[in-house]
C-alpha atoms as a PDB file:
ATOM      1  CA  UNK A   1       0.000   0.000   0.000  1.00  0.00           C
ATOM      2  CA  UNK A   2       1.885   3.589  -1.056  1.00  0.00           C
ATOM      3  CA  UNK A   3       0.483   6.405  -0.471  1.00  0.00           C
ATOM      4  CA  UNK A   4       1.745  10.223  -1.616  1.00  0.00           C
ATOM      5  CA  UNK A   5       1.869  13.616   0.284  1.00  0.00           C
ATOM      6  CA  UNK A   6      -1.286  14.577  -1.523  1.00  0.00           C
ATOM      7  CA  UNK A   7      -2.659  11.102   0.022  1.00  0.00           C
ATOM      8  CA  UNK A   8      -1.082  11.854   3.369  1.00  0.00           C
ATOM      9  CA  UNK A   9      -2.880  14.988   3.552  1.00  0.00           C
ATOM     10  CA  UNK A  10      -6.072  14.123   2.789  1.00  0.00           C
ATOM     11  CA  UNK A  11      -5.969  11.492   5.811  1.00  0.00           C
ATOM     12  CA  UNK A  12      -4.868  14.148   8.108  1.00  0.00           C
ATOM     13  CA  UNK A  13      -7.843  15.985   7.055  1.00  0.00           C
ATOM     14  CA  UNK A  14     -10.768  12.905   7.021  1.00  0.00           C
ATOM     15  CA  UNK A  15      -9.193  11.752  10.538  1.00  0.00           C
ATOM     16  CA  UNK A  16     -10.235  14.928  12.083  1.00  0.00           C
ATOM     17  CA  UNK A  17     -13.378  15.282  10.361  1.00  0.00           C
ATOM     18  CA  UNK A  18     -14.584  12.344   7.810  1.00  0.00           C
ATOM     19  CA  UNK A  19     -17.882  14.462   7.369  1.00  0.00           C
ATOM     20  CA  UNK A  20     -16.464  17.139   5.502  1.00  0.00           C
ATOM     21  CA  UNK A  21     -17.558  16.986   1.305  1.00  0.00           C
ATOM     22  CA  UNK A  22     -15.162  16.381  -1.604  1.00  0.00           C
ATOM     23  CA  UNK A  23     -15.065  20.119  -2.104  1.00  0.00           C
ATOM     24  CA  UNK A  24     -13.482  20.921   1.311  1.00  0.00           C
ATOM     25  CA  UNK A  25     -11.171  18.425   1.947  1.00  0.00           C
ATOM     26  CA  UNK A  26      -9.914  19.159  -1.990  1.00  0.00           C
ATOM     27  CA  UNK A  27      -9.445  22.516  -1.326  1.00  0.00           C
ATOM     28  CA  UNK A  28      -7.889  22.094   2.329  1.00  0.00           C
ATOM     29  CA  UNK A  29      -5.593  19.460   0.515  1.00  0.00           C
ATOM     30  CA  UNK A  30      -4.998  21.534  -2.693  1.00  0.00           C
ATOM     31  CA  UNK A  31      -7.354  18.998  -5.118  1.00  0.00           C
ATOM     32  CA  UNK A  32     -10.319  19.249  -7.516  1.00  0.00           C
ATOM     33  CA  UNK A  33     -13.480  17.686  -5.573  1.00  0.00           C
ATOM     34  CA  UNK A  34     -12.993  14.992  -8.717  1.00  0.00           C
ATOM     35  CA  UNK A  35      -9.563  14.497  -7.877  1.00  0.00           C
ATOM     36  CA  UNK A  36     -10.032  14.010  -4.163  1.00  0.00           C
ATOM     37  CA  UNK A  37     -13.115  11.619  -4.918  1.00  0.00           C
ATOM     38  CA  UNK A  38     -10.534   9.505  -7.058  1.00  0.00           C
ATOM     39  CA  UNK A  39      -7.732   9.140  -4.269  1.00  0.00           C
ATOM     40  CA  UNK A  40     -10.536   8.571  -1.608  1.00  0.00           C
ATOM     41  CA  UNK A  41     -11.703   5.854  -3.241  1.00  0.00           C
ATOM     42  CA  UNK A  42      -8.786   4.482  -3.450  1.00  0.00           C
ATOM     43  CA  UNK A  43      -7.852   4.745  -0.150  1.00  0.00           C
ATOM     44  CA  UNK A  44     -10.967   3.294   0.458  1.00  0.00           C
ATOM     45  CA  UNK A  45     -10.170  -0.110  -1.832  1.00  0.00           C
ATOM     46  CA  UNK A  46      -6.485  -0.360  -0.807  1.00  0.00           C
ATOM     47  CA  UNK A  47      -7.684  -0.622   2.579  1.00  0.00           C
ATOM     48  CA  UNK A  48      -5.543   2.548   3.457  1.00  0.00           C
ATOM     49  CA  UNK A  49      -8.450   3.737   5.020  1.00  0.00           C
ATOM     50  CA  UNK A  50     -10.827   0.795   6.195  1.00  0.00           C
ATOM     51  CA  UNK A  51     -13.692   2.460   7.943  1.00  0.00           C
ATOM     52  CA  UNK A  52     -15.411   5.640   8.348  1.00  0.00           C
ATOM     53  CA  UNK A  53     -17.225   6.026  12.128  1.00  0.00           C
ATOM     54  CA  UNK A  54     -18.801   8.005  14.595  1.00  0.00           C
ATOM     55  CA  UNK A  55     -17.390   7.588  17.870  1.00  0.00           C
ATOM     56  CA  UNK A  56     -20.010   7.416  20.381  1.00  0.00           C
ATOM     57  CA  UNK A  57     -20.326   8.313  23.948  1.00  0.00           C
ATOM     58  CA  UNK A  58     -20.918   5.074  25.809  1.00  0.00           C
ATOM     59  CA  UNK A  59     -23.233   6.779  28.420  1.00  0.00           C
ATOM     60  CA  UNK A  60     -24.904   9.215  25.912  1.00  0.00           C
ATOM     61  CA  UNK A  61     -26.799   5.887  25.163  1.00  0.00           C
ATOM     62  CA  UNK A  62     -27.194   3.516  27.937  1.00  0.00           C
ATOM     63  CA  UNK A  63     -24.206   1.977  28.222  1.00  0.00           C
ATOM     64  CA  UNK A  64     -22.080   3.698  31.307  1.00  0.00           C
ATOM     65  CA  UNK A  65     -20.502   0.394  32.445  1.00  0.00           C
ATOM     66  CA  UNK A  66     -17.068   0.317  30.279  1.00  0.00           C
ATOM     67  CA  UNK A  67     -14.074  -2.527  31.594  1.00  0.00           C
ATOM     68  CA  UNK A  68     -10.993  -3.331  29.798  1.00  0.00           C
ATOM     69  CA  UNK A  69     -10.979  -7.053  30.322  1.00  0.00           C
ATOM     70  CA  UNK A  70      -7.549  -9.056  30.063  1.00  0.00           C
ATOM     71  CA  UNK A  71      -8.069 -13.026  28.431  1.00  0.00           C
ATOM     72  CA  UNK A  72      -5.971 -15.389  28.836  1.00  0.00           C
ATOM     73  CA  UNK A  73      -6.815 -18.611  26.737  1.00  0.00           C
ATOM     74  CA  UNK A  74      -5.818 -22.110  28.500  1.00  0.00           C
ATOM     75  CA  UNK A  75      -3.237 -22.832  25.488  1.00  0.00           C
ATOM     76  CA  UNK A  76      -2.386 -21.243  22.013  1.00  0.00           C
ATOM     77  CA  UNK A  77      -3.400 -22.765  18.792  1.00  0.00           C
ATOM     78  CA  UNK A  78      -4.423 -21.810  15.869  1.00  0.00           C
ATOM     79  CA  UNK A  79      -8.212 -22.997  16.235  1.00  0.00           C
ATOM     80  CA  UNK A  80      -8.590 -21.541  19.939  1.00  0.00           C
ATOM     81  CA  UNK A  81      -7.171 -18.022  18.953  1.00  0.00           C
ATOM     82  CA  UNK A  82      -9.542 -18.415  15.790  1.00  0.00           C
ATOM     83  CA  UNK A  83     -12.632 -19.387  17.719  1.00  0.00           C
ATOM     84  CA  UNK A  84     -11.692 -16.561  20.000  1.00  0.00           C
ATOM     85  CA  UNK A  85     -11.486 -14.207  17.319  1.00  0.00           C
ATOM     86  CA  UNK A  86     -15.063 -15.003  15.820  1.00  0.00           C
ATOM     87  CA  UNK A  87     -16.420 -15.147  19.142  1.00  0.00           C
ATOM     88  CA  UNK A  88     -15.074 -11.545  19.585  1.00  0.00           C
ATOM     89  CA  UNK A  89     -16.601 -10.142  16.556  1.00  0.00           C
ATOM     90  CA  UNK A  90     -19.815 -11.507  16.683  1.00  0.00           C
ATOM     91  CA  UNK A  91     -20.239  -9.605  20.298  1.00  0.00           C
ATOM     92  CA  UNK A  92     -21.966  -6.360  20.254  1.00  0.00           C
ATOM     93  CA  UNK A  93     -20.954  -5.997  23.969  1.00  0.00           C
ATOM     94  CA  UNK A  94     -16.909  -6.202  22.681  1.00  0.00           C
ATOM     95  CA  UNK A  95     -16.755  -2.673  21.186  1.00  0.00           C
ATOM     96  CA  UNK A  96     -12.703  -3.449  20.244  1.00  0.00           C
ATOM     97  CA  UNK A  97     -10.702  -6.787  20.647  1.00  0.00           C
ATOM     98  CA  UNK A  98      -6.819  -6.603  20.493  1.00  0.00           C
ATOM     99  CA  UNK A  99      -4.771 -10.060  20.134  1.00  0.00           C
ATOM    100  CA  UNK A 100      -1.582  -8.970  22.062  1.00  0.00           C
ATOM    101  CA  UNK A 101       1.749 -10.139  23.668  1.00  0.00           C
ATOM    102  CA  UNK A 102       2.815 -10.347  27.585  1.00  0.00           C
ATOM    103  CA  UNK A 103       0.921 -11.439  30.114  1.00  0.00           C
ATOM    104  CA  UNK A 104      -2.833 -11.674  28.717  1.00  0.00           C
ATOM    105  CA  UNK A 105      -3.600 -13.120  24.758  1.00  0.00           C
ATOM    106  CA  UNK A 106      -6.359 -10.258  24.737  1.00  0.00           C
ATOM    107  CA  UNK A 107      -7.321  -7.248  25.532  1.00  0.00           C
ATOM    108  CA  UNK A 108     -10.879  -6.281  25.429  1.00  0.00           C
ATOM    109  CA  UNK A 109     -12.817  -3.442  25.889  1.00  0.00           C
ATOM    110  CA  UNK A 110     -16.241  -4.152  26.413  1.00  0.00           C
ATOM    111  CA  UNK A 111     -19.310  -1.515  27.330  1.00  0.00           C
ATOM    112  CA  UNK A 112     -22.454  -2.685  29.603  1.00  0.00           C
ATOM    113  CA  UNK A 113     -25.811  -0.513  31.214  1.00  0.00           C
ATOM    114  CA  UNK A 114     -25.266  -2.065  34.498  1.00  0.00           C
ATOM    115  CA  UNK A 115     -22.491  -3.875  36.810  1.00  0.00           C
ATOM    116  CA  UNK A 116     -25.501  -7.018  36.835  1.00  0.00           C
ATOM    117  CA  UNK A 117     -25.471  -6.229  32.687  1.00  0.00           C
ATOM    118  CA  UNK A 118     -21.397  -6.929  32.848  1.00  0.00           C
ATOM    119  CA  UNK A 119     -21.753  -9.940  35.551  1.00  0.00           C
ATOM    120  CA  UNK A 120     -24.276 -12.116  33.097  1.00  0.00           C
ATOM    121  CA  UNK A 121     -21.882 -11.044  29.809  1.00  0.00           C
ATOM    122  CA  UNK A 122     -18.772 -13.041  31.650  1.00  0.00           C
ATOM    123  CA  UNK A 123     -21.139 -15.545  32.928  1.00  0.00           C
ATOM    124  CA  UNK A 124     -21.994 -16.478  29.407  1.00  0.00           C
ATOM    125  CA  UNK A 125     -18.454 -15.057  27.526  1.00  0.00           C
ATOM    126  CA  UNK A 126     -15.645 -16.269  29.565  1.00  0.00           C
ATOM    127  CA  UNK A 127     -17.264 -18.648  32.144  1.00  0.00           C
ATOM    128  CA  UNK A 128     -18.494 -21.234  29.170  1.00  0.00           C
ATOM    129  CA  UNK A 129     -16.115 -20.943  27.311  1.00  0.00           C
ATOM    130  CA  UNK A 130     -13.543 -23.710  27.967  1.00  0.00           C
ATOM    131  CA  UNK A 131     -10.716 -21.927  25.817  1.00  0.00           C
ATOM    132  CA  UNK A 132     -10.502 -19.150  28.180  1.00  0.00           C
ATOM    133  CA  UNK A 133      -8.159 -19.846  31.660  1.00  0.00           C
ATOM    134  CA  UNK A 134      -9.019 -16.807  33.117  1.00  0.00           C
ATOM    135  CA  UNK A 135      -9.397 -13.140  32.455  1.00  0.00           C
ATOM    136  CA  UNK A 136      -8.456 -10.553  34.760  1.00  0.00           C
ATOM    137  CA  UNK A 137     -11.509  -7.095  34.252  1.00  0.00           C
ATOM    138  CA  UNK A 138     -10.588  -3.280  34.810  1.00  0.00           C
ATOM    139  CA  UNK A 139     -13.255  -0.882  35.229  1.00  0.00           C
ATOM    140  CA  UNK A 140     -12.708   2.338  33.525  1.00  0.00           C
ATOM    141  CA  UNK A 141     -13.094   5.635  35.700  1.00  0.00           C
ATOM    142  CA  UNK A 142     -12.969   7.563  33.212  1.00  0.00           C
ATOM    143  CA  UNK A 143     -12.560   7.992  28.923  1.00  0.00           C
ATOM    144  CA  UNK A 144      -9.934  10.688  28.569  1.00  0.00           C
ATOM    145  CA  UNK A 145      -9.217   9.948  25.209  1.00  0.00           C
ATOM    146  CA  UNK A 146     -11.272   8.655  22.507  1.00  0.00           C
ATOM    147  CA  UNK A 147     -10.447   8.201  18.867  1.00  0.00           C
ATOM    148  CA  UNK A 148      -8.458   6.000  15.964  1.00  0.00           C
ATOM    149  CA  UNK A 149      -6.338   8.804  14.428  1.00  0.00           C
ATOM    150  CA  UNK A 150      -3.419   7.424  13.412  1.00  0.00           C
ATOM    151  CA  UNK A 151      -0.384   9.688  12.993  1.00  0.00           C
ATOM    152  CA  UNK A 152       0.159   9.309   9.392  1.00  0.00           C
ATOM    153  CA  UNK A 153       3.884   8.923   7.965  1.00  0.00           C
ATOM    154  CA  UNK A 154       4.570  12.007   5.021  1.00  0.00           C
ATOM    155  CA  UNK A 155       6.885  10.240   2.173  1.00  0.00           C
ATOM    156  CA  UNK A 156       9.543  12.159   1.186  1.00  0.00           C
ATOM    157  CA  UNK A 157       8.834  13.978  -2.110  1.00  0.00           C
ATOM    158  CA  UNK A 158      10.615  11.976  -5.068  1.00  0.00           C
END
């Protein structure tokens, strides 16, 4: 996947604001609308870019409970960490899933209305599942920082 300055620019811009039109982040990155419609797409189908979202506040819509929940799987193979993995996605109480190194496999972060809401979830997530040897759940205080900006890498010019 390359990308230009012309490309690093314009994800600077939609990373702050990926509600802006064509138009303005053309101008703001020096393109036609056309032009910045073309390298969008692109972006878009090189997987450059892979999603355009609205963060959400948790509590804004019922959901004040928020743990990061460290998993640690009873062995590691490639069908457990799989199974893991699907059972991760298809959770709409896992809002993000990280496979990581150290002392945990995983690292979730996981939203819930209430502390009971959060006590049936592992009940039925970790408890029954017999992959998992034990997971270790920190309740967040509070979000000081919420986003998926990435600092984006400007090539040198050629």
């Amino acid at each position: 996947m390359r990308y230009d300055r012309t490309d690093a620019r314009i994800l600077e811009i939609v990373q702050k604001n990926n509600r802006l039109t064509s138009e303005a982040i053309g101008e703001l990155a020096g393109l036609s609308a056309t032009a910045c419609q073309r390298r969008l797409k692109r972006l878009r189908s090189e997987g450059i870019i892979q999603a355009d979202i609205s963060i959400v506040s948790p509590k804004a819509v019922g959901r004040p409970i928020q743990v990061l929940a460290l998993v640690s799987l009873e062995r590691e193979s490639s069908g457990i960490i799989d199974r893991f993995k699907k059972a991760i996605k298809s959770s709409v109480e896992v809002v993000n899933g990280f496979y990581v190194t150290g002392d945990a496999d995983f690292v979730l972060y996981i939203t819930a209305c209430t502390m009971d809401d959060y006590e049936q979830f592992t009940r039925r997530f970790f408890y029954q599942n017999p992959d998992i040897k034990g997971f270790k759940t920190m309740v967040i205080m509070d979000r000081v920082k919420a986003g998926f900006a990435v600092p984006v890498e400007v090539p040198p010019e050629d």
